[in-house]
N, C-alpha and C. Protein backbone atom coordinates (compact mmCIF):
# COMPACT_ATOMS: atom_id res chain seq x y z
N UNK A 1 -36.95 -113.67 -6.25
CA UNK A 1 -37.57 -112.68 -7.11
C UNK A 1 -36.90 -111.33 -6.94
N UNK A 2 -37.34 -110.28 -7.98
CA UNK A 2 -36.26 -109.47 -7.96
C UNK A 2 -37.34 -108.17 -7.96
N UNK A 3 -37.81 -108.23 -6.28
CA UNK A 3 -38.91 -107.02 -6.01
C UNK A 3 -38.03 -106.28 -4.89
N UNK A 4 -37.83 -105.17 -5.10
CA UNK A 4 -37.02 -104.30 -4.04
C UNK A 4 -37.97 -102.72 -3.68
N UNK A 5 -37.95 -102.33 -2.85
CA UNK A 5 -38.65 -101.36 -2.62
C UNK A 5 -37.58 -100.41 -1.34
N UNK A 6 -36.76 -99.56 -1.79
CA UNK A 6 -36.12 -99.13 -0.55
C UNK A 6 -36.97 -97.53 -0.92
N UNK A 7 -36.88 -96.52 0.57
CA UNK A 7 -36.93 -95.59 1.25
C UNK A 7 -36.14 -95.11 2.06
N UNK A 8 -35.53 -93.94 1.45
CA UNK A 8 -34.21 -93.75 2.46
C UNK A 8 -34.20 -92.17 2.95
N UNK A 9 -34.75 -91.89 3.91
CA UNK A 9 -34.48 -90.32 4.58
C UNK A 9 -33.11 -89.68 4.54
N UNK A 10 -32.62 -89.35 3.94
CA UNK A 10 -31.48 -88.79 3.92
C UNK A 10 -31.10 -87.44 4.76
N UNK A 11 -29.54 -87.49 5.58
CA UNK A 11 -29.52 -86.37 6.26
C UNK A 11 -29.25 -85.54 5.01
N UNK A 12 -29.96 -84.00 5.75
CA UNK A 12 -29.85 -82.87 4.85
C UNK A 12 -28.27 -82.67 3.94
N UNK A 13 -28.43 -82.34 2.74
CA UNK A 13 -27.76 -81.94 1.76
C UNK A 13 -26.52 -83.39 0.92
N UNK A 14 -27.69 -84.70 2.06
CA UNK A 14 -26.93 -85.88 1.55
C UNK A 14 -28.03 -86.84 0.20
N UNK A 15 -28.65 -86.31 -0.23
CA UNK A 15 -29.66 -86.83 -1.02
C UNK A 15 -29.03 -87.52 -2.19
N UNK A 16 -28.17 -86.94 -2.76
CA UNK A 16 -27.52 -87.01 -3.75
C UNK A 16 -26.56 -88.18 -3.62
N UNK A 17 -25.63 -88.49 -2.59
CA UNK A 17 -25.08 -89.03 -2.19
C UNK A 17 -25.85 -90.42 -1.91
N UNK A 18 -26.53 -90.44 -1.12
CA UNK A 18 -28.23 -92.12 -1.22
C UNK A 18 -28.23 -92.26 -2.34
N UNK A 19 -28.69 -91.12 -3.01
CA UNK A 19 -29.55 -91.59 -4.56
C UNK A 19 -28.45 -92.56 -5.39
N UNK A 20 -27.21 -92.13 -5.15
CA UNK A 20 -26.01 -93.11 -5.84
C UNK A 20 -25.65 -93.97 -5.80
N UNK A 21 -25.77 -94.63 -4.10
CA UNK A 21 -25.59 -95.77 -3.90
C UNK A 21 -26.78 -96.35 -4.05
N UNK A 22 -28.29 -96.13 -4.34
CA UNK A 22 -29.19 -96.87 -4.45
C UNK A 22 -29.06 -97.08 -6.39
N UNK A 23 -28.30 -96.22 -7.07
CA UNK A 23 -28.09 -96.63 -7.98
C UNK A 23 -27.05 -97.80 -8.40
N UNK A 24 -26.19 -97.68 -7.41
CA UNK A 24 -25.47 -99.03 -7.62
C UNK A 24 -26.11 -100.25 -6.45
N UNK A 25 -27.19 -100.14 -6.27
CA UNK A 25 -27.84 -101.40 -6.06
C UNK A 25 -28.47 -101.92 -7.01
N UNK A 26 -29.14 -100.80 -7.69
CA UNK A 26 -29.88 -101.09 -8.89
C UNK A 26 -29.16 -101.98 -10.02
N UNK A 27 -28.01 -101.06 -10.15
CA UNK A 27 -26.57 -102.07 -11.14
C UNK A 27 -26.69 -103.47 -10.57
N UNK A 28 -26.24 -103.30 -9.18
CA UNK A 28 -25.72 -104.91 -8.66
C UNK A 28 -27.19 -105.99 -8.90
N UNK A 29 -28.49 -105.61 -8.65
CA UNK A 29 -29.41 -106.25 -9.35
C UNK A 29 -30.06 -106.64 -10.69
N UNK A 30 -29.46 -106.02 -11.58
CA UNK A 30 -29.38 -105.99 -12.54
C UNK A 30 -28.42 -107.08 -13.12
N UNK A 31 -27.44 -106.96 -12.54
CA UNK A 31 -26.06 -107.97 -12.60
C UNK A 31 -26.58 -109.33 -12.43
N UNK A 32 -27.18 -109.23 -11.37
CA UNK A 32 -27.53 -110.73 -10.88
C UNK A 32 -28.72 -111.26 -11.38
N UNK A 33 -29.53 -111.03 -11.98
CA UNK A 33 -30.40 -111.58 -13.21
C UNK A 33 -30.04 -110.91 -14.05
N UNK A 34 -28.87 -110.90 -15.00
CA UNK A 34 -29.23 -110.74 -16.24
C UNK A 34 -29.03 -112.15 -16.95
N UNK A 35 -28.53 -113.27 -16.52
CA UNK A 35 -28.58 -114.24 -17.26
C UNK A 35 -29.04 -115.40 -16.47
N UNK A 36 -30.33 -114.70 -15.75
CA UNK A 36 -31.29 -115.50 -15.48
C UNK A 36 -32.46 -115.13 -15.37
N UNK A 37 -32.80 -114.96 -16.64
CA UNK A 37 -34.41 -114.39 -17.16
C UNK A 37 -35.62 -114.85 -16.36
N UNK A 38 -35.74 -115.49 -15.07
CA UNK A 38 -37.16 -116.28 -14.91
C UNK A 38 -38.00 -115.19 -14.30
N UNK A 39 -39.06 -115.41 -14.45
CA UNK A 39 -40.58 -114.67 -13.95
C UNK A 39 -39.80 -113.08 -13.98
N UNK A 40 -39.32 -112.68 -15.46
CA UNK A 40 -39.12 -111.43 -16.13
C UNK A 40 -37.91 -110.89 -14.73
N UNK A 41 -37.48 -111.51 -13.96
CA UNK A 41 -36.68 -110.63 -12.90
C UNK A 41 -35.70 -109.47 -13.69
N UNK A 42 -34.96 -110.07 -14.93
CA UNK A 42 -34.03 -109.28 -15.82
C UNK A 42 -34.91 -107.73 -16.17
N UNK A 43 -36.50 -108.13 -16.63
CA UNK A 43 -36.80 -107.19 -16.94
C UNK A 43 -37.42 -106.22 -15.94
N UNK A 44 -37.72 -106.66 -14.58
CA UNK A 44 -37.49 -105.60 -13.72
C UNK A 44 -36.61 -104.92 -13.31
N UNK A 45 -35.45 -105.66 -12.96
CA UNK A 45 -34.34 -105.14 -12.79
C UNK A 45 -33.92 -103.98 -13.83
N UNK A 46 -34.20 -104.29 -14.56
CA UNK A 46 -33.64 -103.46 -15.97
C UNK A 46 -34.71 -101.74 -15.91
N UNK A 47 -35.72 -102.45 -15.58
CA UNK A 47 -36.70 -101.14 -15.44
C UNK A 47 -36.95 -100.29 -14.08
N UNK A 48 -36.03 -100.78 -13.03
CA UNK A 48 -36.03 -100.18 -11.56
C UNK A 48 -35.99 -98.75 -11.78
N UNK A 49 -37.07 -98.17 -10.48
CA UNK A 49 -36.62 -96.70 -10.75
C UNK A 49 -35.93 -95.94 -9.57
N UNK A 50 -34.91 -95.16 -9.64
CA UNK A 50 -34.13 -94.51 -8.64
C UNK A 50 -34.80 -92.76 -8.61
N UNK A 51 -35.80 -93.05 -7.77
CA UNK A 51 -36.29 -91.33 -7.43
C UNK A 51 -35.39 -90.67 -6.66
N UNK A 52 -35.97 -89.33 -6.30
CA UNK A 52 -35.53 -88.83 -5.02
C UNK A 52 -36.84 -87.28 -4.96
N UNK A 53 -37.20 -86.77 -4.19
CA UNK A 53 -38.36 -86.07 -3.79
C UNK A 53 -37.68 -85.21 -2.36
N UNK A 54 -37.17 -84.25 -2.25
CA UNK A 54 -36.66 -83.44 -0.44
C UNK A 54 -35.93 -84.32 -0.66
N UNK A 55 -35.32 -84.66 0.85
CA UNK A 55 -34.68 -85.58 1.60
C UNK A 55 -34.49 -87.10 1.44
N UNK A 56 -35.47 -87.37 0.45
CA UNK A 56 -35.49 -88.79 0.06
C UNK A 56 -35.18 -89.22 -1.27
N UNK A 57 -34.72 -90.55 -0.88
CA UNK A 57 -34.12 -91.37 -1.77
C UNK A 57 -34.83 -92.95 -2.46
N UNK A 58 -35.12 -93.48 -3.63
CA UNK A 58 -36.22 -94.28 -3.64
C UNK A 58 -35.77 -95.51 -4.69
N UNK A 59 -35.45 -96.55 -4.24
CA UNK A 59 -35.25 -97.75 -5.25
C UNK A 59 -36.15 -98.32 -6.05
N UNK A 60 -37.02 -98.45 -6.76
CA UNK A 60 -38.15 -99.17 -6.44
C UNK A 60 -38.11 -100.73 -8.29
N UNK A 61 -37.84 -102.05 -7.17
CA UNK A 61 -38.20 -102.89 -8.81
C UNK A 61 -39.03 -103.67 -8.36
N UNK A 62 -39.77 -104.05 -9.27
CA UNK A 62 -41.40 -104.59 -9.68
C UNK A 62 -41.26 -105.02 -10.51
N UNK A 63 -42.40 -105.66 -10.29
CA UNK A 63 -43.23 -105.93 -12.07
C UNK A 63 -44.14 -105.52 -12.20
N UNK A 64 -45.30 -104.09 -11.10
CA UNK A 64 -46.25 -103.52 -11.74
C UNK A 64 -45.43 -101.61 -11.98
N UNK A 65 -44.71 -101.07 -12.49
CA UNK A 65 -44.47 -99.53 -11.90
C UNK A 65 -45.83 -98.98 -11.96
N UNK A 66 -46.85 -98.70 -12.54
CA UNK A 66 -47.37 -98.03 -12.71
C UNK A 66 -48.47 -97.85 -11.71
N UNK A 67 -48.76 -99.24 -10.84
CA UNK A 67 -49.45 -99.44 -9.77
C UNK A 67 -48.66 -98.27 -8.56
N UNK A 68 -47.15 -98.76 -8.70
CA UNK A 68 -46.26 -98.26 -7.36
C UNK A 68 -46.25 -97.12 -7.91
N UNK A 69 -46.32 -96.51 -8.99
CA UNK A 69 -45.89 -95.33 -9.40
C UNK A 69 -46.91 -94.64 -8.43
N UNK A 70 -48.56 -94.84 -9.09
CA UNK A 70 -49.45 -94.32 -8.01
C UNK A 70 -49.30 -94.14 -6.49
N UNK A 71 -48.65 -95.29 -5.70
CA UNK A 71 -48.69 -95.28 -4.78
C UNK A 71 -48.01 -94.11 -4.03
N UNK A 72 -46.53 -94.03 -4.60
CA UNK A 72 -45.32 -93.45 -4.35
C UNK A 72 -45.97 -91.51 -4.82
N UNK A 73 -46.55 -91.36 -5.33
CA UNK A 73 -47.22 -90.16 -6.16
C UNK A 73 -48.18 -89.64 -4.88
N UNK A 74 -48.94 -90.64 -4.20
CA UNK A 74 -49.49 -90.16 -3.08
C UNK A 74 -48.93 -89.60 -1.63
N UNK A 75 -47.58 -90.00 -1.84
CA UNK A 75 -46.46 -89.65 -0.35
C UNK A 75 -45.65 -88.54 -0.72
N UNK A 76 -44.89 -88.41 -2.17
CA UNK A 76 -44.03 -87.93 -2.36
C UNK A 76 -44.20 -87.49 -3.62
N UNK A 77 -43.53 -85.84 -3.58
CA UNK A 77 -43.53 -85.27 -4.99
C UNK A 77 -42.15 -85.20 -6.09
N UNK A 78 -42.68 -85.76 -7.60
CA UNK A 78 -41.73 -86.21 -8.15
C UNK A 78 -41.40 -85.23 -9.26
């Protein structure tokens, strides 16, 4: 299944730098279900979200966002 949830503290003034490579995880998951549609993995993958809030860096694919959205809303400001 194609549920990922990373958190990444980043050293100071490297945020930017995480946030990129968690974007090319996002790609590389994306890659790897796209031509294998089962239990919507394509369409999570496709809908992953790459935050970042201070120091942190945030992968997050599902199939609920709006549940995690809440969650993530309670730790960290977006």
């Amino acid at each position: 299944h194609a549920f990922d949830v990373l958190v990444v503290q980043a050293k100071e003034g490297k945020v930017e730098d995480v946030k990129a490579t968690l974007e090319e995880r996002k790609q590389a998951r994306i890659s790897e279900f796209e031509f294998y549609p089962v239990n919507n993995n394509d369409l999570n993958t496709k809908n992953a979200l790459v935050l970042t809030s201070g120091d942190y860096a945030i992968l997050v694919i599902c199939n609920d966002y709006d549940s995690m959205q809440k969650i993530l809303d309670e730790y960290f400001t977006f």
